[in-house]
Protein backbone atom coordinates (compact mmCIF):
# COMPACT_ATOMS: atom_id res chain seq x y z
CA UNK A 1 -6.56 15.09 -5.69
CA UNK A 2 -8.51 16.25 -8.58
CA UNK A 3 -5.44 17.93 -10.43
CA UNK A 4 -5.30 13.85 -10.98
CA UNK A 5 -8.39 14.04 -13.61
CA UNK A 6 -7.55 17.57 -15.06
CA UNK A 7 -3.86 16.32 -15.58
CA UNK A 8 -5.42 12.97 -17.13
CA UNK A 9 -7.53 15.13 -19.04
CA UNK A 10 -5.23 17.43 -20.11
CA UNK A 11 -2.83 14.65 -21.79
CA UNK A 12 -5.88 13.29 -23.93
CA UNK A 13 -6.82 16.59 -25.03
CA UNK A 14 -9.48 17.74 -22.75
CA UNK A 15 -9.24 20.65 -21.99
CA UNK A 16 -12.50 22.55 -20.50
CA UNK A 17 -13.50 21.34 -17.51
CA UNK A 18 -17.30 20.60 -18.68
CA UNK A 19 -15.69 17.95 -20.72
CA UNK A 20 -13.84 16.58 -17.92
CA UNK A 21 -17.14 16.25 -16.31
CA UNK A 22 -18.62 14.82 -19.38
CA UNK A 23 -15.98 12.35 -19.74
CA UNK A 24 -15.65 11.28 -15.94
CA UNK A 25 -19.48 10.03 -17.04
CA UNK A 26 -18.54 8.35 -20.17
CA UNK A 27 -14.88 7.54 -20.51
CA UNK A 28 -13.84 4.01 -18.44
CA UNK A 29 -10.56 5.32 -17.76
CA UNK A 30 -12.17 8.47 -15.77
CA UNK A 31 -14.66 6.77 -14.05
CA UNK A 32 -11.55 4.35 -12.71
CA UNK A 33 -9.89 7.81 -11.37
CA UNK A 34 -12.98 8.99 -10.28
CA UNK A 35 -13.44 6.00 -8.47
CA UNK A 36 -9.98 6.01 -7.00
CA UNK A 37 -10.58 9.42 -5.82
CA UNK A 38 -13.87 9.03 -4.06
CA UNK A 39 -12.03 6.21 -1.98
CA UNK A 40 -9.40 7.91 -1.28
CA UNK A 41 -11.40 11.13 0.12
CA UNK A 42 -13.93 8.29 2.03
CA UNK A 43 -11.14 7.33 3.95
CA UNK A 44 -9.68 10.60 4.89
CA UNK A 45 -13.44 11.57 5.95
CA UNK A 46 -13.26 8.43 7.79
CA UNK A 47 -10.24 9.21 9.43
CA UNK A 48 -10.84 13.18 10.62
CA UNK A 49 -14.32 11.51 12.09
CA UNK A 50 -12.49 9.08 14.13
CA UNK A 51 -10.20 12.02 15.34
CA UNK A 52 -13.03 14.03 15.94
């Protein structure tokens, strides 16, 4: 799931992952994948607990 922010990343020219981190803190458009992400992995943690 986090090939989503490095591919993101990758087509505005960020390259180095300390500036995807950077960006994920400053950028809107990262912090709305970033977001997406975490809710996406919440509910798969969600999930494997209910499973147990």
């Amino acid at each position: 799931m986090l090939i989503i922010l490095v591919l993101y990343g990758y087509l505005n020219n960020t390259y180095p992952s300390l500036k995807i981190a950077k960006s994920v803190k400053e950028n809107i458009y990262f912090m709305w994948l970033y977001s997406e992400l975490q809710s996406v992995l919440d509910i798969k943690q969600k999930t494997l607990i209910r499973l147990g």
